[in-house]
C-alpha atoms as a PDB file:
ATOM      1  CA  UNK A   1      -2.531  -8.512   2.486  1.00  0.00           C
ATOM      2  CA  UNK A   2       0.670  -7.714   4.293  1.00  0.00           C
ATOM      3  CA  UNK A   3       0.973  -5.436   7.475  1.00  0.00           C
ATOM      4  CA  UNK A   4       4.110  -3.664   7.756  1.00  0.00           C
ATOM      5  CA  UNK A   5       5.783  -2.123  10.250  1.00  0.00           C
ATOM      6  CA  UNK A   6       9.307   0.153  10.808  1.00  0.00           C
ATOM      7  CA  UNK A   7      11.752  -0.276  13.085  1.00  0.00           C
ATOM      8  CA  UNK A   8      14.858   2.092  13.211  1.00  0.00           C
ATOM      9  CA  UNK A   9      18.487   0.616  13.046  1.00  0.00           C
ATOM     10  CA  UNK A  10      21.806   0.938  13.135  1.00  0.00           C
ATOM     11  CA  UNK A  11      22.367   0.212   9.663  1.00  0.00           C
ATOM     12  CA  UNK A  12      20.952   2.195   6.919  1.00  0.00           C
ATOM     13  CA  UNK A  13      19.392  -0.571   4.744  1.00  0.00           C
ATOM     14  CA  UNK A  14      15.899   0.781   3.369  1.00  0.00           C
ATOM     15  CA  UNK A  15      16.811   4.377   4.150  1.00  0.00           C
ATOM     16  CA  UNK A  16      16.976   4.001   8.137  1.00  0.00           C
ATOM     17  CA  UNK A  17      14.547   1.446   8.780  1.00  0.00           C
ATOM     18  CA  UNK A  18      14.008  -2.402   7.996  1.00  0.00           C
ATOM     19  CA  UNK A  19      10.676  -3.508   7.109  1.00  0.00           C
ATOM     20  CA  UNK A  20       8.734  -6.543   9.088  1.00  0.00           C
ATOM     21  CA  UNK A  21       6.063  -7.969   7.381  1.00  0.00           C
ATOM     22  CA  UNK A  22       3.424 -10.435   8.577  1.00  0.00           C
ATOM     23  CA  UNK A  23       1.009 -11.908   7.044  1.00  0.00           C
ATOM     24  CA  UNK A  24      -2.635 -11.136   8.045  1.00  0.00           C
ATOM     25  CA  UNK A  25      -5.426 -13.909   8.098  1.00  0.00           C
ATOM     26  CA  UNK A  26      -8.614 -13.513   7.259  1.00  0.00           C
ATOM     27  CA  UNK A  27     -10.392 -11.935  10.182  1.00  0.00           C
ATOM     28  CA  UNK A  28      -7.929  -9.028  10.313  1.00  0.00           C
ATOM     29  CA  UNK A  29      -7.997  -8.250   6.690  1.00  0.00           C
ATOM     30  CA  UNK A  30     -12.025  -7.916   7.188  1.00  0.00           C
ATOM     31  CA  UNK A  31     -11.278  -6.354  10.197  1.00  0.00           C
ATOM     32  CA  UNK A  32      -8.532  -3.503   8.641  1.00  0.00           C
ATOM     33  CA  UNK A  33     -11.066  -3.337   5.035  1.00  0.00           C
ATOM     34  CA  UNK A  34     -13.793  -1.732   7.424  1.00  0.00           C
ATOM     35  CA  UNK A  35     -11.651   1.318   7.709  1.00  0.00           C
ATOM     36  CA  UNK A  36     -10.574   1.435   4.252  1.00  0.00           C
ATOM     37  CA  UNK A  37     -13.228   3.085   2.308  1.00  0.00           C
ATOM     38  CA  UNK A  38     -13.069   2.026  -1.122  1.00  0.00           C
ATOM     39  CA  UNK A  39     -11.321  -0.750  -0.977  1.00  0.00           C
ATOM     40  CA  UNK A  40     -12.377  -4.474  -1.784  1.00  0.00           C
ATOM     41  CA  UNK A  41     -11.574  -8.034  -1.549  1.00  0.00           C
ATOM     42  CA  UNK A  42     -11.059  -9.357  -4.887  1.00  0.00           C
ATOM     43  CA  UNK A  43     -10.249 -12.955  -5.307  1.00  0.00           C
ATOM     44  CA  UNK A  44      -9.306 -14.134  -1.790  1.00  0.00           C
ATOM     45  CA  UNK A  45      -5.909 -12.673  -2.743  1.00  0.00           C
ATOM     46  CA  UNK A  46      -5.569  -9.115  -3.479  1.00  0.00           C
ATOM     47  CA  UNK A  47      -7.501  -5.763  -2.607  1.00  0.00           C
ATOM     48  CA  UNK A  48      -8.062  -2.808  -4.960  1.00  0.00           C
ATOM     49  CA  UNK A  49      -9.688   0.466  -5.105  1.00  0.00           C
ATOM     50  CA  UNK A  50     -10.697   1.997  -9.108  1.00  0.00           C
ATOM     51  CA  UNK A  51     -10.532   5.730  -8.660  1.00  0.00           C
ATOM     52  CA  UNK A  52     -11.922   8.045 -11.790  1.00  0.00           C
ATOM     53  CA  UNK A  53     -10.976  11.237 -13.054  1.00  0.00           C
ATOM     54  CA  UNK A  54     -12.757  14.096 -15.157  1.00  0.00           C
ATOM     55  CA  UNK A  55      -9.760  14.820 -16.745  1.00  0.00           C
ATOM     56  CA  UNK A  56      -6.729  12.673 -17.962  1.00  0.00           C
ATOM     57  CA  UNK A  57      -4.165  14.261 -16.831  1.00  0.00           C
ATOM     58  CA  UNK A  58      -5.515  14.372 -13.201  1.00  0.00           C
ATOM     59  CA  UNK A  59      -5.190  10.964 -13.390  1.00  0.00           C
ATOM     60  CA  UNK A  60      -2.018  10.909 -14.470  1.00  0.00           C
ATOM     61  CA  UNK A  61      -0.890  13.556 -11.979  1.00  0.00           C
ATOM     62  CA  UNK A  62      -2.241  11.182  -9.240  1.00  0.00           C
ATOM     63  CA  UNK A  63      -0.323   8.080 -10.614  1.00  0.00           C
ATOM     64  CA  UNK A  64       3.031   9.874 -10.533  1.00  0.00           C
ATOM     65  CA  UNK A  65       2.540  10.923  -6.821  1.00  0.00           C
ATOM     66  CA  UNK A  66       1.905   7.156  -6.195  1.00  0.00           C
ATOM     67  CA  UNK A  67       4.724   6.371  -7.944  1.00  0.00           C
ATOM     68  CA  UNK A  68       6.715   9.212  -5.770  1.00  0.00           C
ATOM     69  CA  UNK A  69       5.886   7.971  -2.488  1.00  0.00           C
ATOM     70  CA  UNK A  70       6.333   3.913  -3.259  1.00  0.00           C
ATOM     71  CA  UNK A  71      10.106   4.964  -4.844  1.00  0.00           C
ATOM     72  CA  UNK A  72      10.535   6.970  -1.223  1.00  0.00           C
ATOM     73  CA  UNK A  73       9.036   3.703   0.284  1.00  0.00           C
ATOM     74  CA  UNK A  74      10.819   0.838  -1.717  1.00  0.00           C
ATOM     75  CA  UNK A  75       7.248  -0.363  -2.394  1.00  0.00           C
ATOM     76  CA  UNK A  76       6.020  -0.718  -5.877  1.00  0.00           C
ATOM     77  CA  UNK A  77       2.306  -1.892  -5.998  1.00  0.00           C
ATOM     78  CA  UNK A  78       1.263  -4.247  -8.552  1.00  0.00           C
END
């Protein structure tokens, strides 16, 4: 699990803003799950949440606003 963080610049590189990453060890990820509802651990490597929908296209509707905001974000979840 990654924590990023923005910093303006000068330069307009990822739309205004570079993005710092750090790594997080294992006491903060526990630590940042707690106020994630949802969300778990899975394999020591990655979290995930499973969301369900009553109707298919909700769910699709919901994946393209994902989509949406990582483009806007140059981050594309695997």
């Amino acid at each position: 699990m990654l924590q990023i963080q923005k910093f303006p610049q000068q330069t307009s590189t990822l739309k205004g803003s570079v993005l710092i990453m750090t790594r997080l060890d294992e006491e903060e990820i526990i630590q940042h799950l707690t106020t994630l509802p949802g969300w778990k651990r899975k394999d020591s490597k990655w979290i995930e949440r499973r969301y369900r929908f009553k109707e298919y296209m909700d769910g699709i509707s919901f994946v393209n606003k994902i989509a949406s905001s990582a483009e806007k974000e140059n981050h594309h979840p695997i």
